[in-house]
PDB file of N, CA and C in Angstrom:
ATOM      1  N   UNK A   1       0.844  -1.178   0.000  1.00  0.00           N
ATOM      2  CA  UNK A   1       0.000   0.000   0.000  1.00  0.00           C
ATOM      3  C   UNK A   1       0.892   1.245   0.000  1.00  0.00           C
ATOM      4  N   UNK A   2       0.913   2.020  -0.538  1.00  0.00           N
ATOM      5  CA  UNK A   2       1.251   3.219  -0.960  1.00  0.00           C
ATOM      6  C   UNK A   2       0.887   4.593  -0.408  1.00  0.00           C
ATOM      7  N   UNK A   3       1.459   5.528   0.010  1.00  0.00           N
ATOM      8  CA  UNK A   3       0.496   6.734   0.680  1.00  0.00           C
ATOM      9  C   UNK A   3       1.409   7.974   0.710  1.00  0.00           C
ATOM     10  N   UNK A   4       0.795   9.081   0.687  1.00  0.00           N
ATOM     11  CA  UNK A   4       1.028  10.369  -0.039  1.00  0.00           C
ATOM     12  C   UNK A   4       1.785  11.173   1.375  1.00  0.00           C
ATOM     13  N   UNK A   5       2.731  11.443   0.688  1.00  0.00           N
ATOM     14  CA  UNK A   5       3.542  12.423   2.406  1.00  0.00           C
ATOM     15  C   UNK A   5       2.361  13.548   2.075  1.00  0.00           C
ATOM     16  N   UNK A   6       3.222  14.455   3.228  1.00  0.00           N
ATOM     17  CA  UNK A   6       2.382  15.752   3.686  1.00  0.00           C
ATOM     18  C   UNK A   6       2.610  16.626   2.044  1.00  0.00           C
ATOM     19  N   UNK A   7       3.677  16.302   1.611  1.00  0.00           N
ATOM     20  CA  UNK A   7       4.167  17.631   0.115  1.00  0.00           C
ATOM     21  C   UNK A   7       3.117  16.720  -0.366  1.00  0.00           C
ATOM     22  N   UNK A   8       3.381  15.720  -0.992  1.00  0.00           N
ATOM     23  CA  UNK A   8       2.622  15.091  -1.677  1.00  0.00           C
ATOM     24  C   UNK A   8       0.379  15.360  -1.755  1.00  0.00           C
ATOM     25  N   UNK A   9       0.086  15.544  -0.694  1.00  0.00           N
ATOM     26  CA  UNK A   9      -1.078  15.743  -0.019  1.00  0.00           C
ATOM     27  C   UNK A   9      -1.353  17.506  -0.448  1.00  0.00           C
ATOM     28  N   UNK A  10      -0.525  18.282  -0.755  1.00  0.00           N
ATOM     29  CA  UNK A  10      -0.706  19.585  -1.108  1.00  0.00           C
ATOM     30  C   UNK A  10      -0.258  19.335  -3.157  1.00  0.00           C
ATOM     31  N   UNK A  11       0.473  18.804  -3.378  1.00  0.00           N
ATOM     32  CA  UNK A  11       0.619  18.956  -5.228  1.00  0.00           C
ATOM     33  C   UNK A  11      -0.860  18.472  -5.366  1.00  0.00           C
ATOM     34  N   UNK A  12      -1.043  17.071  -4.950  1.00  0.00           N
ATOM     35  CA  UNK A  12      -2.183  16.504  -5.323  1.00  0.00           C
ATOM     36  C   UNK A  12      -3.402  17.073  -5.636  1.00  0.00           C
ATOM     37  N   UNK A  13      -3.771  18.343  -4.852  1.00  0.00           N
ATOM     38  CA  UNK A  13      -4.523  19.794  -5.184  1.00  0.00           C
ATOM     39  C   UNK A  13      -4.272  20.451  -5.830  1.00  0.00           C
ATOM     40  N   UNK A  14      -3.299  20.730  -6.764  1.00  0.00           N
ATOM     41  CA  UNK A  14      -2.711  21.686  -7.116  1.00  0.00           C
ATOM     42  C   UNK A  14      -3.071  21.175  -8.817  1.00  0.00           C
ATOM     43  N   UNK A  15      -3.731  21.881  -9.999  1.00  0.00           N
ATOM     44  CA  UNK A  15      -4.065  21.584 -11.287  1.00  0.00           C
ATOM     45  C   UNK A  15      -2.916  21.887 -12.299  1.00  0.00           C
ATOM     46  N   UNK A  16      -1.405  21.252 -11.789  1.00  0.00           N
ATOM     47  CA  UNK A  16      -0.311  21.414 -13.116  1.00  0.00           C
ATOM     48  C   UNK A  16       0.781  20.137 -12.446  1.00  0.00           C
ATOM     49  N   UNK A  17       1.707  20.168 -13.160  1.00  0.00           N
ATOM     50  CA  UNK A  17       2.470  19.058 -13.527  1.00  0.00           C
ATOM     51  C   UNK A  17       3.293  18.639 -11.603  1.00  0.00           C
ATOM     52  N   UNK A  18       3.312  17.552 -11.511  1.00  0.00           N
ATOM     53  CA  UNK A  18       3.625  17.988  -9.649  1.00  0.00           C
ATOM     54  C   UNK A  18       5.355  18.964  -9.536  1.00  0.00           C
ATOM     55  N   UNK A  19       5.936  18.518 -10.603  1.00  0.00           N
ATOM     56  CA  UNK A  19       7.617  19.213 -10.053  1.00  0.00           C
ATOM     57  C   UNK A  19       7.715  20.627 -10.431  1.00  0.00           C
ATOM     58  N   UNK A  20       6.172  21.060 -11.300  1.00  0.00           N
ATOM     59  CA  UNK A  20       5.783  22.354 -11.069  1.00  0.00           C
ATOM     60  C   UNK A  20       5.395  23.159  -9.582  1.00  0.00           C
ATOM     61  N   UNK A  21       4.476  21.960  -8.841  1.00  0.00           N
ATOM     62  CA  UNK A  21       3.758  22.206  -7.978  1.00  0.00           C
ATOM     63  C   UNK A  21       4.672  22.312  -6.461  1.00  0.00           C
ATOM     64  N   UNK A  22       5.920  21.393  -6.986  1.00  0.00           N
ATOM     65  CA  UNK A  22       6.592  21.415  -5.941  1.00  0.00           C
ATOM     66  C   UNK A  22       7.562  22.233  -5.861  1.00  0.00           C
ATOM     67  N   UNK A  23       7.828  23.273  -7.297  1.00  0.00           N
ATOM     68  CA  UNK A  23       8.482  24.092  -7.412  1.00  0.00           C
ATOM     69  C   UNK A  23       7.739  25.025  -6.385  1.00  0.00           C
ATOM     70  N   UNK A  24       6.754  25.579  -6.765  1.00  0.00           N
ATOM     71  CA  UNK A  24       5.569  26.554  -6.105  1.00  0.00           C
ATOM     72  C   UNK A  24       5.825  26.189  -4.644  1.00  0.00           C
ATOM     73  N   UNK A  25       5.460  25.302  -4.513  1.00  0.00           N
ATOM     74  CA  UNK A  25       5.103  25.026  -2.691  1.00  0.00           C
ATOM     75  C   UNK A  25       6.524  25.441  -2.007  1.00  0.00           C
ATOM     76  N   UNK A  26       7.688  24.821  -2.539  1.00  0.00           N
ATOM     77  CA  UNK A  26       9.202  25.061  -2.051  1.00  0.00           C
ATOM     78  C   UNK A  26       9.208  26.552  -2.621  1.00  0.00           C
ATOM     79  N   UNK A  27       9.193  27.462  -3.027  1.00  0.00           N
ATOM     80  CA  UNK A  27       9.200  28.365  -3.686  1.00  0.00           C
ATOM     81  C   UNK A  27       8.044  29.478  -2.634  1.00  0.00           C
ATOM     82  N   UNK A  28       7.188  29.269  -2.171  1.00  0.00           N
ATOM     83  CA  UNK A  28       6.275  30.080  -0.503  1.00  0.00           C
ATOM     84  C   UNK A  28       6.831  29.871   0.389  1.00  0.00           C
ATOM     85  N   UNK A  29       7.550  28.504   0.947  1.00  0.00           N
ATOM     86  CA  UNK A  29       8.247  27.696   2.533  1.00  0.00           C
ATOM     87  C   UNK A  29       9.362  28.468   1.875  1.00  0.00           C
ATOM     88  N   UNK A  30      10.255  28.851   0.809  1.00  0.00           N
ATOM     89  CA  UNK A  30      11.318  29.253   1.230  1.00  0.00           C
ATOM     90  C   UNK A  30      11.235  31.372   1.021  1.00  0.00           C
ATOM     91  N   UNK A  31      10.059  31.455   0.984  1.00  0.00           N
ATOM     92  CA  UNK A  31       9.955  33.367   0.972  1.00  0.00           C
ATOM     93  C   UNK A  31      10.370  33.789  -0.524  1.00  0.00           C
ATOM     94  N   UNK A  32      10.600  32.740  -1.512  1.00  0.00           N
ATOM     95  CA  UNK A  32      10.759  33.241  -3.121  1.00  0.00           C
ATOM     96  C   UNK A  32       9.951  32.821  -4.407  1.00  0.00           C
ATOM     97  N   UNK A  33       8.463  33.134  -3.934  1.00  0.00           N
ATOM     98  CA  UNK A  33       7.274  32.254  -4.608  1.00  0.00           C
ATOM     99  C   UNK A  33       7.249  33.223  -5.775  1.00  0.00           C
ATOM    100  N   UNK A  34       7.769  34.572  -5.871  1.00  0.00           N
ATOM    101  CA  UNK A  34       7.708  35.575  -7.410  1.00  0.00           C
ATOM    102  C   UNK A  34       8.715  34.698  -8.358  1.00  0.00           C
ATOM    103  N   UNK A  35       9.785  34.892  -7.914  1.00  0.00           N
ATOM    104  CA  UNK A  35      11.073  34.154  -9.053  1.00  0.00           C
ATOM    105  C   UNK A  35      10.294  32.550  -9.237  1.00  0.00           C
ATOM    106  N   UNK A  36       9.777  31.517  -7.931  1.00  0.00           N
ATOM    107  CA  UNK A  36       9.702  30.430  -8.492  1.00  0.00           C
ATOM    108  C   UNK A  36       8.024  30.225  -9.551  1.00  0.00           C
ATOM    109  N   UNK A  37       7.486  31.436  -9.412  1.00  0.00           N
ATOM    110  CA  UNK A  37       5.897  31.171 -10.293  1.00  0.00           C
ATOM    111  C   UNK A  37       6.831  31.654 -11.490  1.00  0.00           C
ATOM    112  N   UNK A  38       7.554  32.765 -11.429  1.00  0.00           N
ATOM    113  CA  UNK A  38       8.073  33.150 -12.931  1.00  0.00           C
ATOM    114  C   UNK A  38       8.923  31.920 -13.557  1.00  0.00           C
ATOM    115  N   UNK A  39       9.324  31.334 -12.988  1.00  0.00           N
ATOM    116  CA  UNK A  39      10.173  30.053 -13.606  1.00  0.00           C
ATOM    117  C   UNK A  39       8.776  28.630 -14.301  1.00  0.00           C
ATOM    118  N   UNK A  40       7.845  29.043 -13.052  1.00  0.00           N
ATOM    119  CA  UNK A  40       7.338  27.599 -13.231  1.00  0.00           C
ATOM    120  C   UNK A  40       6.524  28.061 -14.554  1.00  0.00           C
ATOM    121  N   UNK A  41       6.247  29.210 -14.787  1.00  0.00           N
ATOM    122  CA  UNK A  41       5.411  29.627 -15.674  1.00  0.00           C
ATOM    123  C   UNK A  41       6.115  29.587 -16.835  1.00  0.00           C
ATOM    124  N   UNK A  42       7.407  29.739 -17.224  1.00  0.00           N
ATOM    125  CA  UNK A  42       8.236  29.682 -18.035  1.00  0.00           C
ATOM    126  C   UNK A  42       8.820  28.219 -18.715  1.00  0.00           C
ATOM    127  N   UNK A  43       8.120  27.543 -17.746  1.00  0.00           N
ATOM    128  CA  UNK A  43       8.480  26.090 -17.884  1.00  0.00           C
ATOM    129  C   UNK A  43       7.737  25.076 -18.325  1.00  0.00           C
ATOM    130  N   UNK A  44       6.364  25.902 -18.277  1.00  0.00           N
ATOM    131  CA  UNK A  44       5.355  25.576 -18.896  1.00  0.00           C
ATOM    132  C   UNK A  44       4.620  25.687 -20.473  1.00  0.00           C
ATOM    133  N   UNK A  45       5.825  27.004 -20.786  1.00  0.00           N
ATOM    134  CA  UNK A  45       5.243  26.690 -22.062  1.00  0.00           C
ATOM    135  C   UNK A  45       6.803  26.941 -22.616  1.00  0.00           C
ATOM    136  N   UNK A  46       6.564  27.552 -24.060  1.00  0.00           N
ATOM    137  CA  UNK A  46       8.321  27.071 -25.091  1.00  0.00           C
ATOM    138  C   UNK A  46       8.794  28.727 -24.373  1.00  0.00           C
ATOM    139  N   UNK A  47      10.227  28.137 -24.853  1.00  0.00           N
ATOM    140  CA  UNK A  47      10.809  29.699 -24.020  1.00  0.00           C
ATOM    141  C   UNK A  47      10.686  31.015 -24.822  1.00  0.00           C
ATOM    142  N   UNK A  48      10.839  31.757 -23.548  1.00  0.00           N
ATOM    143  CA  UNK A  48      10.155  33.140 -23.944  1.00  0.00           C
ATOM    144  C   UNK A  48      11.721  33.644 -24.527  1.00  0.00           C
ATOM    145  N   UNK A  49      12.622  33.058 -24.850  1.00  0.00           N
ATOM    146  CA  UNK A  49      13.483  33.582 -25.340  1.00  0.00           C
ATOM    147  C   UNK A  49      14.136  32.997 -27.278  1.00  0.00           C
ATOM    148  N   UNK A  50      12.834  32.041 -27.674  1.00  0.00           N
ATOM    149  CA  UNK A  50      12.852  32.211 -28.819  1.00  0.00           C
ATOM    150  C   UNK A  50      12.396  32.690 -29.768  1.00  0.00           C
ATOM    151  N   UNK A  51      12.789  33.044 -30.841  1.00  0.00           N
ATOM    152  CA  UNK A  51      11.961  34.395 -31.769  1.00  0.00           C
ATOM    153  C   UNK A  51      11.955  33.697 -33.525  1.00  0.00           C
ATOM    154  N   UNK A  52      12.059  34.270 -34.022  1.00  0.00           N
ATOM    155  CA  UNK A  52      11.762  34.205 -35.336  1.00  0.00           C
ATOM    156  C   UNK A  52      13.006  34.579 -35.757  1.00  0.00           C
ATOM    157  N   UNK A  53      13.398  34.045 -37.150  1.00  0.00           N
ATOM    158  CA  UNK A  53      14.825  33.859 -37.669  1.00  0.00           C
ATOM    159  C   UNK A  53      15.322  35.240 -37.307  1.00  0.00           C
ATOM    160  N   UNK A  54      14.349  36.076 -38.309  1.00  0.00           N
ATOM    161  CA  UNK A  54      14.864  37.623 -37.923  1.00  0.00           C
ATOM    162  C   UNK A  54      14.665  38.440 -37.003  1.00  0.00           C
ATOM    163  N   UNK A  55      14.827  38.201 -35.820  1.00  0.00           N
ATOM    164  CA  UNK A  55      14.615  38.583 -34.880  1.00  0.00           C
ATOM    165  C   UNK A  55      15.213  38.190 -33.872  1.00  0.00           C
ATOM    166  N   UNK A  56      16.028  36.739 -34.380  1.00  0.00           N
ATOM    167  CA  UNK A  56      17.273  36.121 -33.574  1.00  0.00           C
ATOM    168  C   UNK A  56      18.132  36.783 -32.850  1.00  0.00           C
ATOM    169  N   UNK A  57      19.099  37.928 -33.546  1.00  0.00           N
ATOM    170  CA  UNK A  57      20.227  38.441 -33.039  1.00  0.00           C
ATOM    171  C   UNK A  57      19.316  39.381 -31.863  1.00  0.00           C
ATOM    172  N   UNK A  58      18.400  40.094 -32.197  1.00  0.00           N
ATOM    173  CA  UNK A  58      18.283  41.022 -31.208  1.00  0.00           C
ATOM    174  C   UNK A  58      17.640  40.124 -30.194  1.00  0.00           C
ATOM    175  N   UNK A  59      17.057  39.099 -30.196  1.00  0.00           N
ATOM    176  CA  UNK A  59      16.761  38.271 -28.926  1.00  0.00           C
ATOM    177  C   UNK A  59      18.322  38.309 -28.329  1.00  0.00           C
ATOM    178  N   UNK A  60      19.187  37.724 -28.869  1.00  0.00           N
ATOM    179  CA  UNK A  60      20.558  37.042 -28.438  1.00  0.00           C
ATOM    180  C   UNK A  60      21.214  38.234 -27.360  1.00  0.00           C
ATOM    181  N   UNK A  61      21.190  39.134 -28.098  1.00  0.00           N
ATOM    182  CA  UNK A  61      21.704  40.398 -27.577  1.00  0.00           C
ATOM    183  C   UNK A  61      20.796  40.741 -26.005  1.00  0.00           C
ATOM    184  N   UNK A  62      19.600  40.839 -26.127  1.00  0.00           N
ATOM    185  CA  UNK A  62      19.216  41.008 -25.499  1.00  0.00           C
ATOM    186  C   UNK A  62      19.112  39.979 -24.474  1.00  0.00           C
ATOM    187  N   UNK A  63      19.606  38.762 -24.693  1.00  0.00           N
ATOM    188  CA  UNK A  63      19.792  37.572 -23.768  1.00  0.00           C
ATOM    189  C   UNK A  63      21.287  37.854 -22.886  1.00  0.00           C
ATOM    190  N   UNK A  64      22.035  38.413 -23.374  1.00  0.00           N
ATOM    191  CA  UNK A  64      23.511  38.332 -22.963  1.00  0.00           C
ATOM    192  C   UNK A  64      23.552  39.675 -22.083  1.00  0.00           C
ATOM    193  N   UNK A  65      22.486  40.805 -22.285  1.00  0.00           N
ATOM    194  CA  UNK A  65      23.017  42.063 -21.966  1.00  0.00           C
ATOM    195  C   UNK A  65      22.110  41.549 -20.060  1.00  0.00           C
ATOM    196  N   UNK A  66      21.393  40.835 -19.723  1.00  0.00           N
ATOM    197  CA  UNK A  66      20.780  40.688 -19.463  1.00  0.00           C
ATOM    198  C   UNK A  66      21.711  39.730 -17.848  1.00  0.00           C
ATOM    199  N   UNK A  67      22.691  38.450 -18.878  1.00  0.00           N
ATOM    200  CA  UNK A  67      23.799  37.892 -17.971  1.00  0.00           C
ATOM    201  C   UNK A  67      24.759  38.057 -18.269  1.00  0.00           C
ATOM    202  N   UNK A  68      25.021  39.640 -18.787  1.00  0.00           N
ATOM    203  CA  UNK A  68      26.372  40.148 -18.618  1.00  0.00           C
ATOM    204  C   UNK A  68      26.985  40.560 -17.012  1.00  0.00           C
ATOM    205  N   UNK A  69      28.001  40.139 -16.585  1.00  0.00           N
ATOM    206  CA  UNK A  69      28.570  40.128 -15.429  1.00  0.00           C
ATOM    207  C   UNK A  69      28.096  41.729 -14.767  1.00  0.00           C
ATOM    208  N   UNK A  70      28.105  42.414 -15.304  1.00  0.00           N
ATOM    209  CA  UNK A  70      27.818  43.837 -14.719  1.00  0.00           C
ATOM    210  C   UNK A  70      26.384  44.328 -14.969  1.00  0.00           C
ATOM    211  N   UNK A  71      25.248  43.516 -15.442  1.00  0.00           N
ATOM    212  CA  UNK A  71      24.105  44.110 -15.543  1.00  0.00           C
ATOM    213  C   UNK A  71      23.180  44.586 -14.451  1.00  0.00           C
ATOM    214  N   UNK A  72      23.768  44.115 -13.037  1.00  0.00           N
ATOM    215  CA  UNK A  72      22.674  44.657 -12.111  1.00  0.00           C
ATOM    216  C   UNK A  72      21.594  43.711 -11.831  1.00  0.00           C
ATOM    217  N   UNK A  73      21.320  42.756 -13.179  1.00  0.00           N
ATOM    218  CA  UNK A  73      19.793  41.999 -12.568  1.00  0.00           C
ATOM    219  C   UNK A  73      20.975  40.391 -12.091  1.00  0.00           C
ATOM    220  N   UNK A  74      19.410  39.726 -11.358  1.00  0.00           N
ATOM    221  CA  UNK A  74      19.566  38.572 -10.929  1.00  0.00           C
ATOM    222  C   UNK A  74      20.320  37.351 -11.423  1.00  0.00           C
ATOM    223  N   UNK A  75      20.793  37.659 -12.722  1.00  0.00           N
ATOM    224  CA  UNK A  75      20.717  36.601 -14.019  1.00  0.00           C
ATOM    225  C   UNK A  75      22.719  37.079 -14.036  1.00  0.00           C
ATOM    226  N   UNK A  76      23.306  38.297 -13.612  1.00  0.00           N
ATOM    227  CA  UNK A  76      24.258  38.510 -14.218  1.00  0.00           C
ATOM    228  C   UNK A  76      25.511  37.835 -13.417  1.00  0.00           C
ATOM    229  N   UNK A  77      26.586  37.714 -14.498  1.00  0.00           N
ATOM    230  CA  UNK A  77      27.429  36.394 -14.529  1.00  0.00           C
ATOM    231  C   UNK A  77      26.948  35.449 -14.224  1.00  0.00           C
ATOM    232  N   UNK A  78      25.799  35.139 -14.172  1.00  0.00           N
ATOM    233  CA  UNK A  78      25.290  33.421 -14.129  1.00  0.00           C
ATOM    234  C   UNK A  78      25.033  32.892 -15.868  1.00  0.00           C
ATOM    235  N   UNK A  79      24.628  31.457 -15.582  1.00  0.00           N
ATOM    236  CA  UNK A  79      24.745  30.891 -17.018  1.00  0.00           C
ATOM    237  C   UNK A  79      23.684  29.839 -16.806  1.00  0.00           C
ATOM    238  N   UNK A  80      22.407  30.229 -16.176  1.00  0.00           N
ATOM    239  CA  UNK A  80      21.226  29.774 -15.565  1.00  0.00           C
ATOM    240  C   UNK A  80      19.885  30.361 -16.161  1.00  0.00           C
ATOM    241  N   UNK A  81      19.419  29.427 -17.196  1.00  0.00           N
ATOM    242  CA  UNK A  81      18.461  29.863 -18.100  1.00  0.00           C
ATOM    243  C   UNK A  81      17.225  30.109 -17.279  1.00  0.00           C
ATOM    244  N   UNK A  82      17.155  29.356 -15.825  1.00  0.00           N
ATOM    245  CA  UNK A  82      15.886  29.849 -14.931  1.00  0.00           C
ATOM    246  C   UNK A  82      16.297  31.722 -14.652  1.00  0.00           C
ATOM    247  N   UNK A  83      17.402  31.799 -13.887  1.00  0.00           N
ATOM    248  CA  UNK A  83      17.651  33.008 -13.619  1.00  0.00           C
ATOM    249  C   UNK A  83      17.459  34.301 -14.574  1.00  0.00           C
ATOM    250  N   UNK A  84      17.818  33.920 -15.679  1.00  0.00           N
ATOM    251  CA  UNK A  84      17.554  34.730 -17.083  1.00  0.00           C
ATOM    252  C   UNK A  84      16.030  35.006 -16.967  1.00  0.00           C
ATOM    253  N   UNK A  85      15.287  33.969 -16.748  1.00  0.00           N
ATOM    254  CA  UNK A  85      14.193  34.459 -17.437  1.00  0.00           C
ATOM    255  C   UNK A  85      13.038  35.084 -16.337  1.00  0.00           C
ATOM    256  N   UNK A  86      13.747  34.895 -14.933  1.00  0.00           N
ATOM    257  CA  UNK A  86      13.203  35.601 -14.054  1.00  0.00           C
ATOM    258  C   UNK A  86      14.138  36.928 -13.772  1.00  0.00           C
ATOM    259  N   UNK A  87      15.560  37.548 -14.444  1.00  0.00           N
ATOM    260  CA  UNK A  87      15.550  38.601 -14.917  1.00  0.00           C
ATOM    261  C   UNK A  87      14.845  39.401 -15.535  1.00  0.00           C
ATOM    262  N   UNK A  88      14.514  39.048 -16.813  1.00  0.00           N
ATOM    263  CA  UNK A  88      13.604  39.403 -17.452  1.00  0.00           C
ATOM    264  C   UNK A  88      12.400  39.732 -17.223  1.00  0.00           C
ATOM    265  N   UNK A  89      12.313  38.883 -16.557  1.00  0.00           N
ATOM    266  CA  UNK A  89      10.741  39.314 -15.785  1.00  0.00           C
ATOM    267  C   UNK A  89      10.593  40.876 -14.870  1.00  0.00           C
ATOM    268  N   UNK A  90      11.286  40.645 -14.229  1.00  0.00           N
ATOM    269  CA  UNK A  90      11.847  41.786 -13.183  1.00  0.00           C
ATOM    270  C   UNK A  90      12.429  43.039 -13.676  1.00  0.00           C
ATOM    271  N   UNK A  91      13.067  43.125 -15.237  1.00  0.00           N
ATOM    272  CA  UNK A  91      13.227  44.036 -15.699  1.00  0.00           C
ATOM    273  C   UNK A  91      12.254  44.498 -16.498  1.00  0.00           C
ATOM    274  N   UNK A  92      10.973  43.581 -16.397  1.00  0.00           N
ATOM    275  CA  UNK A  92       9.767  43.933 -17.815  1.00  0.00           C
ATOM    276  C   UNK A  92       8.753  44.425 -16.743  1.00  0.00           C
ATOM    277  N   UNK A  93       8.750  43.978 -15.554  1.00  0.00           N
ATOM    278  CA  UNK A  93       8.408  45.059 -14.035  1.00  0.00           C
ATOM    279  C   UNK A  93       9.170  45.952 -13.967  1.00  0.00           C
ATOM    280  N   UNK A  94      10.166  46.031 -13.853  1.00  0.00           N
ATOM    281  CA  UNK A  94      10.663  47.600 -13.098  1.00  0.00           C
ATOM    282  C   UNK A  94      11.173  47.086 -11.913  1.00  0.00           C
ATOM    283  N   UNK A  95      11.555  45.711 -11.185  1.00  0.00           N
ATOM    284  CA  UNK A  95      11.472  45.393 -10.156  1.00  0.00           C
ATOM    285  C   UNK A  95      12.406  45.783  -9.729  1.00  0.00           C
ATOM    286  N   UNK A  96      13.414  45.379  -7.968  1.00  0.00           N
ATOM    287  CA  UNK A  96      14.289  45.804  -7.710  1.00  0.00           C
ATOM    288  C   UNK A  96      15.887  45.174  -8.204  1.00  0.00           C
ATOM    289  N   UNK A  97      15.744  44.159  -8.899  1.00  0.00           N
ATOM    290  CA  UNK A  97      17.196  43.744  -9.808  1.00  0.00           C
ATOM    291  C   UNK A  97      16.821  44.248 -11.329  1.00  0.00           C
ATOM    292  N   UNK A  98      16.184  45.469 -11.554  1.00  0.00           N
ATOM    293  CA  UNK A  98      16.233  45.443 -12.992  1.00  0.00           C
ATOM    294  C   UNK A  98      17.191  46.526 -13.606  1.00  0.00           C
ATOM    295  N   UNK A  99      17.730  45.904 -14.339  1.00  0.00           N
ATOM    296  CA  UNK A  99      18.686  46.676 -15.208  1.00  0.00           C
ATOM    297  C   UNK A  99      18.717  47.539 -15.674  1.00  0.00           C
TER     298      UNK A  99
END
């Protein structure tokens, strides 16, 4: 017989994929539920960082200026496609790591 821990007993409510859900739940218990909904949301569908042929470079650019070592946001000198795209987020707010 088989039976559901306490995490388990909260995804099970929850209407998306569970290592989404357990992103979310770990993501409130640890006080960083903005960065982990912006990730889980990002993870959910194709990335918000692909574009159309012509429109490539200025995505690219705008991907790098973003985890360039000196940019100020969350993402810089890292090489962490979650972090990137909850940069982004935060700079498309105005938030307090935005560039």
């Amino acid at each position: 017989q088989e039976a559901l821990t306490p995490l388990g007993h909260h995804l099970a409510q929850l209407p998306l994929d569970p290592r989404l859900g357990k992103l979310l739940v770990l993501g409130a218990c640890l006080g960083c539920l903005a960065p982990a909904a912006t990730v889980a949301a990002a993870m959910s569908h194709k990335s918000p960082f692909s574009a159309p042929l012509d429109k490539r470079d200025e995505m690219e650019r705008a991907r790098k200026a973003l985890a360039a070592p000196g940019s100020a946001t969350l993402a810089a000198g890292q090489q962490s496609d979650h972090l990137l795209m909850v940069a982004a987020m935060e700079v498309w707010r105005g938030g307090p790591h935005a560039g």
